[in-house]
Protein backbone atom coordinates (compact mmCIF):
# COMPACT_ATOMS: atom_id res chain seq x y z
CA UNK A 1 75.31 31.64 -4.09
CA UNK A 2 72.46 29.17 -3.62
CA UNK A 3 74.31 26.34 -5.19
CA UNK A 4 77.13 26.98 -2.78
CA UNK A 5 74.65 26.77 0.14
CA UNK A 6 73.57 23.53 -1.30
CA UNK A 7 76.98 22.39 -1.78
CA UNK A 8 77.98 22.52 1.82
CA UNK A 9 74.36 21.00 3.05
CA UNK A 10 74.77 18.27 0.53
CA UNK A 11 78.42 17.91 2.13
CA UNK A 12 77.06 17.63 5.78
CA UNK A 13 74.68 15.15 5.19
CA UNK A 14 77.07 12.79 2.74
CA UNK A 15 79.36 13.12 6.13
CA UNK A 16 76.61 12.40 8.42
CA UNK A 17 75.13 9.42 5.83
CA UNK A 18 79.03 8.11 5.88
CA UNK A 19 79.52 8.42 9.22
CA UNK A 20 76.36 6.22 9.97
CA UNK A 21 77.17 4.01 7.63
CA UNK A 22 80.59 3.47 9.09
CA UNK A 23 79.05 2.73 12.65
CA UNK A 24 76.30 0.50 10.87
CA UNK A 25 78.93 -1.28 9.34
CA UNK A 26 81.73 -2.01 11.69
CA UNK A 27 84.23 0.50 10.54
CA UNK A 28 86.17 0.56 14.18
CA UNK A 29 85.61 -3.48 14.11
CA UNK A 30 88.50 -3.93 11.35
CA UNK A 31 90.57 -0.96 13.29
CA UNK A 32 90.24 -2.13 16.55
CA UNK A 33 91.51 -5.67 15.13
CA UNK A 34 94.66 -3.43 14.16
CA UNK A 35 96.25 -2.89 17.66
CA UNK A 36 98.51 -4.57 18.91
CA UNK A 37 100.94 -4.38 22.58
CA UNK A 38 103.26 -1.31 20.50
CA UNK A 39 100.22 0.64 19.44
CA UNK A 40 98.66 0.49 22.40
CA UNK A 41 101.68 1.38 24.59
CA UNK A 42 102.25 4.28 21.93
CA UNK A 43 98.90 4.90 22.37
CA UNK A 44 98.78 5.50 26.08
CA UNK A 45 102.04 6.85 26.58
CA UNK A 46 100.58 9.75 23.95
CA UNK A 47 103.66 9.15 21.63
CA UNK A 48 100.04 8.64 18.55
CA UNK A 49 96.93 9.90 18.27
CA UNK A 50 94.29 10.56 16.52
CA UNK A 51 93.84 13.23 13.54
CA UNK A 52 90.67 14.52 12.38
CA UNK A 53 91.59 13.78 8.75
CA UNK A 54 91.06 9.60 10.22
CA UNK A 55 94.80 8.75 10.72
CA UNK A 56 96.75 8.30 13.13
CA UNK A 57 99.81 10.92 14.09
CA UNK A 58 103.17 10.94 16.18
CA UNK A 59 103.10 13.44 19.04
CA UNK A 60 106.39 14.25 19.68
CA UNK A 61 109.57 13.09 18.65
CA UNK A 62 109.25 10.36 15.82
CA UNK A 63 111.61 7.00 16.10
CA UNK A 64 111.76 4.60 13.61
CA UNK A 65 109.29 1.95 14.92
CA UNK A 66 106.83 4.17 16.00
CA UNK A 67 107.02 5.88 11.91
CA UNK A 68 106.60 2.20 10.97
CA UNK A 69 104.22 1.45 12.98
CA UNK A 70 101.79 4.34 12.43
CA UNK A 71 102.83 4.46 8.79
CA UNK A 72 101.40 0.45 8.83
CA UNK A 73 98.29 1.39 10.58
CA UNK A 74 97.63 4.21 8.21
CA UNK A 75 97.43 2.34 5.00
CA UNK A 76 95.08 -0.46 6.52
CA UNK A 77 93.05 2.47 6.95
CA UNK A 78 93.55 4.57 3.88
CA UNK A 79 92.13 0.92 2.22
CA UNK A 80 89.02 0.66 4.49
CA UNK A 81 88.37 4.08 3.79
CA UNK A 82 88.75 4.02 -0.07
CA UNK A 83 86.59 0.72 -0.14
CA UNK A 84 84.22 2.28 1.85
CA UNK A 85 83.95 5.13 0.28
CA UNK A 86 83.42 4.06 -3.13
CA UNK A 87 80.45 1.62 -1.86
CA UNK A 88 78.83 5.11 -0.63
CA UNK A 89 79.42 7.38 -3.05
CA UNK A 90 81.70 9.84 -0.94
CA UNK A 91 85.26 10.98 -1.87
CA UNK A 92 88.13 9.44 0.04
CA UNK A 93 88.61 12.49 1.85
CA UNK A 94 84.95 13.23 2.91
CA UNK A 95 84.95 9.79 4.46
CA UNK A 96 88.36 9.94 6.15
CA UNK A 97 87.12 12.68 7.60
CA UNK A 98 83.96 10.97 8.98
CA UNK A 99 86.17 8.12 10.30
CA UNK A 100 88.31 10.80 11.94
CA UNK A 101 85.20 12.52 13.71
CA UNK A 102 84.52 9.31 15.27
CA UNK A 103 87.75 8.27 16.48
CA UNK A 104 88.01 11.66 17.95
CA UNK A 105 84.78 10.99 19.94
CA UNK A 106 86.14 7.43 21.04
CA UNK A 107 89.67 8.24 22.40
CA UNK A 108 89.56 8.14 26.25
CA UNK A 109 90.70 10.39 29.02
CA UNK A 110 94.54 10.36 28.74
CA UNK A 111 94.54 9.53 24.95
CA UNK A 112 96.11 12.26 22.78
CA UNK A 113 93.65 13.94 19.62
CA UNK A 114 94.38 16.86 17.18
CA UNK A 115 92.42 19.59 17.31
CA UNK A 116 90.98 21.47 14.50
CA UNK A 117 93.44 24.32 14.99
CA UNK A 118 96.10 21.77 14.48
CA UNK A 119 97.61 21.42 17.99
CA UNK A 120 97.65 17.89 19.67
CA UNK A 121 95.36 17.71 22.84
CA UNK A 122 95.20 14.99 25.79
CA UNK A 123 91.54 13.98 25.89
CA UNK A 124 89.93 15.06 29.67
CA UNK A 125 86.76 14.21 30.72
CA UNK A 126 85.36 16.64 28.82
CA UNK A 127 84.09 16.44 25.12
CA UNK A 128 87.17 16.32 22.29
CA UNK A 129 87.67 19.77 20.80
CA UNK A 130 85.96 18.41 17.15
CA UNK A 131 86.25 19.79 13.43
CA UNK A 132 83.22 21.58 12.30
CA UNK A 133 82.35 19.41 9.92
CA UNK A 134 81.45 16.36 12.20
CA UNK A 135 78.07 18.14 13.05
């Protein structure tokens, strides 16, 4: 029982560690440089948005270009993350999720963000609705 205890501490603090190591190091630099006029418009219209496993989703009905285009923007990712990752000695997943928790936090009022429950939620003024393991 006390190794599982320390298994899920150790576990918050590698997220925490990669999570400040992703801000430290730029992580939504080589993201941001991702968007372009179709993401952003798919973006705002809430057609995409953000998933707390660090990719992005379609909200709605899918069409071909918007598939492509997420599908695109989720393997650049996928590749930061894995680098990244490996230079901190965190699993793909643990990390993903890290990058997730703070993309959460940065969509705006309007933007649309899964919740931990699942269901896709338009940000408000108020704090994002936030998986339990961002801490």
């Amino acid at each position: 029982m006390h190794n599982a205890i320390r298994m899920i501490a150790g576990r918050k603090v590698m997220l925490a560690g990669a999570a400040a190591v992703m801000l430290a190091a730029g992580l939504a630099t080589p993201l941001l440089a991702q968007r372009d006029p179709a993401y952003d418009a798919a973006r705002s219209s809430g057609n995409i948005g953000e998933k707390m496993d660090g990719y992005l989703g379609i909200v709605g009905a899918t069409t071909p270009d918007l598939k492509r285009l997420v599908d695109d923007i989720n393997i650049k990712r996928r590749a930061v993350y894995a680098a990244r990752a490996q230079e901190n000695n965190a699993t793909l997943e643990e990390y993903a999720i890290s990058a997730g928790c703070q993309l959460v936090l940065k969509t705006v009022p309007g933007e649309k963000y899964q919740a931990p429950d699942g269901a896709w939620h338009t940000r408000t003024a108020e704090p994002p609705v936030r998986d339990p393991r961002c801490g």
